[in-house]
C-alpha atoms as a PDB file:
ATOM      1  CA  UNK A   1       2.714  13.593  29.587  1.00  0.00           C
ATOM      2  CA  UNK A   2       4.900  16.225  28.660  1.00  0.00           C
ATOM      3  CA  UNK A   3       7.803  15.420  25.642  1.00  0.00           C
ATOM      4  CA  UNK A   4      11.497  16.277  27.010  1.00  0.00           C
ATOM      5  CA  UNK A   5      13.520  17.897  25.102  1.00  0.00           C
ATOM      6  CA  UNK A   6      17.709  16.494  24.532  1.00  0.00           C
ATOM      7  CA  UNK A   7      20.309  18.884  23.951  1.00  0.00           C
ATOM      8  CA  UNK A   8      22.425  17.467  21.124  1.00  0.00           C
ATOM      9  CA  UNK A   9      25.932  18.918  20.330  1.00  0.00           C
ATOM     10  CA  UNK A  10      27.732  18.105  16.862  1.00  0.00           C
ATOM     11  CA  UNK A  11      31.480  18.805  16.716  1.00  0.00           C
ATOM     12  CA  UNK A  12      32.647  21.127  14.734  1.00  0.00           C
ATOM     13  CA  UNK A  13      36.371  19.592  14.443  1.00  0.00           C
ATOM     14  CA  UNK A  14      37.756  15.985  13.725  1.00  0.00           C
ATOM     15  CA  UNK A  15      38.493  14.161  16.559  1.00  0.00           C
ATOM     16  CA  UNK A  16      42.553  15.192  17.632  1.00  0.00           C
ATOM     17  CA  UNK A  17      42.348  18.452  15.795  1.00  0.00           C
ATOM     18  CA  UNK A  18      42.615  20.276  18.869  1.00  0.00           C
ATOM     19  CA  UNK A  19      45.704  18.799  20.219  1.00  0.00           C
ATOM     20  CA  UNK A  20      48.536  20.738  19.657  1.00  0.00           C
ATOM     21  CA  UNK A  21      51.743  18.705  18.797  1.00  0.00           C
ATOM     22  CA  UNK A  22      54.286  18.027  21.310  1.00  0.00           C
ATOM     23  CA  UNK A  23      57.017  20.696  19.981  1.00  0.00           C
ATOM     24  CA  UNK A  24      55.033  23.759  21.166  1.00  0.00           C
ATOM     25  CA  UNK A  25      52.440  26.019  20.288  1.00  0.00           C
ATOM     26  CA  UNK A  26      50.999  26.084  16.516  1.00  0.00           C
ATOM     27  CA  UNK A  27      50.792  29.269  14.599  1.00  0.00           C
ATOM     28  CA  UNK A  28      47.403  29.679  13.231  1.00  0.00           C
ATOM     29  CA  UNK A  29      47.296  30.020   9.556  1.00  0.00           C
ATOM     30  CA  UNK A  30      47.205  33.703   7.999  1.00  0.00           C
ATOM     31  CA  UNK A  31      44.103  34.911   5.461  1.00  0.00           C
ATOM     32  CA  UNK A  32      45.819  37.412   3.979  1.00  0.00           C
ATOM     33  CA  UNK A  33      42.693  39.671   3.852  1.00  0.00           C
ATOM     34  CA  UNK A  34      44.350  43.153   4.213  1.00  0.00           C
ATOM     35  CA  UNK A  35      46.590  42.126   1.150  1.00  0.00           C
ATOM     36  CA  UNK A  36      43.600  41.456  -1.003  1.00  0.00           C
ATOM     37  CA  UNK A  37      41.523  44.456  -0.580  1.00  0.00           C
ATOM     38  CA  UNK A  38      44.342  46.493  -1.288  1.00  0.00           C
ATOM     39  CA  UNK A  39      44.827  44.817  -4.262  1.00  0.00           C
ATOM     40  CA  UNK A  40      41.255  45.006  -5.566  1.00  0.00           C
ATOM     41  CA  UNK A  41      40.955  48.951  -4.537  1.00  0.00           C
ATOM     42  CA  UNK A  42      44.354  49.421  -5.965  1.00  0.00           C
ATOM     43  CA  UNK A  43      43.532  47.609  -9.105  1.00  0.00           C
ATOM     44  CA  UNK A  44      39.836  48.782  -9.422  1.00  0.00           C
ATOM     45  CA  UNK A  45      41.197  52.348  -8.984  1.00  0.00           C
ATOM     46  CA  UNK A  46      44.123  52.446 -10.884  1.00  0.00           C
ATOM     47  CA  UNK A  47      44.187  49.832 -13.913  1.00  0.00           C
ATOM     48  CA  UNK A  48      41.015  47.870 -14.412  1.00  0.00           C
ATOM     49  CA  UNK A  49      42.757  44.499 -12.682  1.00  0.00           C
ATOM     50  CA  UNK A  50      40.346  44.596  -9.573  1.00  0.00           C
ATOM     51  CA  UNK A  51      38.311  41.799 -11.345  1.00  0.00           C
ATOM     52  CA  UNK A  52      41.689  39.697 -11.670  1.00  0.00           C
ATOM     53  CA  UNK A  53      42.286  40.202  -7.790  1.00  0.00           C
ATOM     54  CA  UNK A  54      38.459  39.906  -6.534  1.00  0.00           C
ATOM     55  CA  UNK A  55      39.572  35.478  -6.035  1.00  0.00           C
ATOM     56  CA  UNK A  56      41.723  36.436  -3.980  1.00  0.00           C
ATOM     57  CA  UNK A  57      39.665  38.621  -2.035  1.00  0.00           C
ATOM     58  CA  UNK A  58      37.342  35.331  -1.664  1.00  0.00           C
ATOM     59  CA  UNK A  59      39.792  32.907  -0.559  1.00  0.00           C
ATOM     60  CA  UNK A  60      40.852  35.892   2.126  1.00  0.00           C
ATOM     61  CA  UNK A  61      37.178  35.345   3.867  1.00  0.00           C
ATOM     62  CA  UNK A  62      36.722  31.740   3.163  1.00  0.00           C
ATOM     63  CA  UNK A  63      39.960  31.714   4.828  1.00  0.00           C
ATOM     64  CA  UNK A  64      39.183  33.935   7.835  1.00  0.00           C
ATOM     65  CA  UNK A  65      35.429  32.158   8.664  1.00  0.00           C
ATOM     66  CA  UNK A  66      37.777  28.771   8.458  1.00  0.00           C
ATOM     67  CA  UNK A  67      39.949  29.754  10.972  1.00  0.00           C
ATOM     68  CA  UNK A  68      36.629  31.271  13.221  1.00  0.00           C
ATOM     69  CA  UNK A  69      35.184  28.131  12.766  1.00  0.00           C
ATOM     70  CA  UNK A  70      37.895  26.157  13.953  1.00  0.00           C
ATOM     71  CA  UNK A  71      38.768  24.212  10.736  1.00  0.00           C
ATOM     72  CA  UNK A  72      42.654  24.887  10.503  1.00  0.00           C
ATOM     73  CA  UNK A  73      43.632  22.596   7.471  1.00  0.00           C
ATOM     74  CA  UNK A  74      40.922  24.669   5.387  1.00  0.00           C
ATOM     75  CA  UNK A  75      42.266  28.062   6.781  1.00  0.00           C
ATOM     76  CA  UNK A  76      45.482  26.968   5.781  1.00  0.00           C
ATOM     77  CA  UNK A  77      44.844  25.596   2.104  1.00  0.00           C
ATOM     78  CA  UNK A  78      42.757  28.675   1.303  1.00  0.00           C
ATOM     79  CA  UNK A  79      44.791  31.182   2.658  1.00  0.00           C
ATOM     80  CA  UNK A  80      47.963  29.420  -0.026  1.00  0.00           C
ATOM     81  CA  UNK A  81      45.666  29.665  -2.357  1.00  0.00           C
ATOM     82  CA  UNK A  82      44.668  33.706  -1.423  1.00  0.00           C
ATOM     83  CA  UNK A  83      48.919  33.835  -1.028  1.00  0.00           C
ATOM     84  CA  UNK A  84      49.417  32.815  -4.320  1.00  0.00           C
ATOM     85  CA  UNK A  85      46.287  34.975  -6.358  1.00  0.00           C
ATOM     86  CA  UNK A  86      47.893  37.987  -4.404  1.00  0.00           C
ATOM     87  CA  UNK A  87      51.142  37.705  -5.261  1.00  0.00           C
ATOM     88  CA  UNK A  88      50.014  36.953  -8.806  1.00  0.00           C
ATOM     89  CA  UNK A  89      47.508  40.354  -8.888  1.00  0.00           C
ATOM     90  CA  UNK A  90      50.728  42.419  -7.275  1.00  0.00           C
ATOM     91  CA  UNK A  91      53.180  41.659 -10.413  1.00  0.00           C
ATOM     92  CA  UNK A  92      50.180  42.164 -12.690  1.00  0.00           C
ATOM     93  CA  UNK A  93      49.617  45.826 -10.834  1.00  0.00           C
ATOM     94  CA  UNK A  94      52.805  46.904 -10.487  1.00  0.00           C
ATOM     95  CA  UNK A  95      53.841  45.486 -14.431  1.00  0.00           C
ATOM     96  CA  UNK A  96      50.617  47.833 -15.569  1.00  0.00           C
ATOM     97  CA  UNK A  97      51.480  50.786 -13.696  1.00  0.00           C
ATOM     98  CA  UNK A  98      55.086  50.331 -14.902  1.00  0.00           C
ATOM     99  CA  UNK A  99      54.036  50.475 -18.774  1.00  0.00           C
ATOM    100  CA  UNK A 100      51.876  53.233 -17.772  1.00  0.00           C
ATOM    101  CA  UNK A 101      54.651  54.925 -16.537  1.00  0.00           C
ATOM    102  CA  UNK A 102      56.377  54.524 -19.108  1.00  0.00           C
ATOM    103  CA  UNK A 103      53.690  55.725 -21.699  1.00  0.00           C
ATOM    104  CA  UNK A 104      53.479  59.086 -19.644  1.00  0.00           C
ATOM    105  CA  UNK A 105      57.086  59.813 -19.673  1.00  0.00           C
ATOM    106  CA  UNK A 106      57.341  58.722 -23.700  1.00  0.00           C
ATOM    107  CA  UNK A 107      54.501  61.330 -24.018  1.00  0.00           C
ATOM    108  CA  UNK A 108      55.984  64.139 -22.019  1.00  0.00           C
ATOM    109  CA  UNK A 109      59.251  63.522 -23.850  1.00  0.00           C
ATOM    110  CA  UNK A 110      57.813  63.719 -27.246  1.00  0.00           C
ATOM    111  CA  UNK A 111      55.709  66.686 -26.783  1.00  0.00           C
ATOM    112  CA  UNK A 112      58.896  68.831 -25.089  1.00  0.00           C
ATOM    113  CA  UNK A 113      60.971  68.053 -28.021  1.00  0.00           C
END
């Protein structure tokens, strides 16, 4: 006697997470992951910050294999979360290359005069 072999499927998503509410079509969430590797080349080039923005650069991708996977809610808190280290790592960069700035002109100033 030969064993048979079941196919057994899990689902991925709750039950109802794939209804889409009555008002119209739901915009998936954004992962931001463009944002954050600019950031961490930007601040790995130019200042030394590309360790502050790597997070961010992690939430990005946990954010984008959410959304693959079908899990919206997690997409959605971890691309806030990716929002919010970005826009933290973009005042940090451009508040560093500001002062930088500003070193370079105080030098060119004082050696001309």
């Amino acid at each position: 006697m030969k064993p048979r072999q079941v196919e057994v499927s899990i689902p991925l998503q709750p039950p109802g997470a794939g209804a889409t509410p009555a008002g119209g079509r739901v915009e998936p969430p954004r992962d931001y992951v463009l944002w954050s590797l600019f950031n961490v080349l930007l601040g790995f080039g130019l200042t030394f910050f590309g360790c502050f923005c790597f997070p961010a650069l992690i939430y990005s991708i946990k954010a984008r294999d959410c959304k693959v996977l079908g899990d919206m809610e997690g997409a959605r808190q971890h691309g806030t979360r990716a929002k919010v280290l970005n826009i933290i790592c973009s005042v940090l960069l451009i508040l560093t290359l500001l002062v930088i700035a500003t070193f370079i002109i105080n030098a060119i100033v004082l050696t001309v005069t």
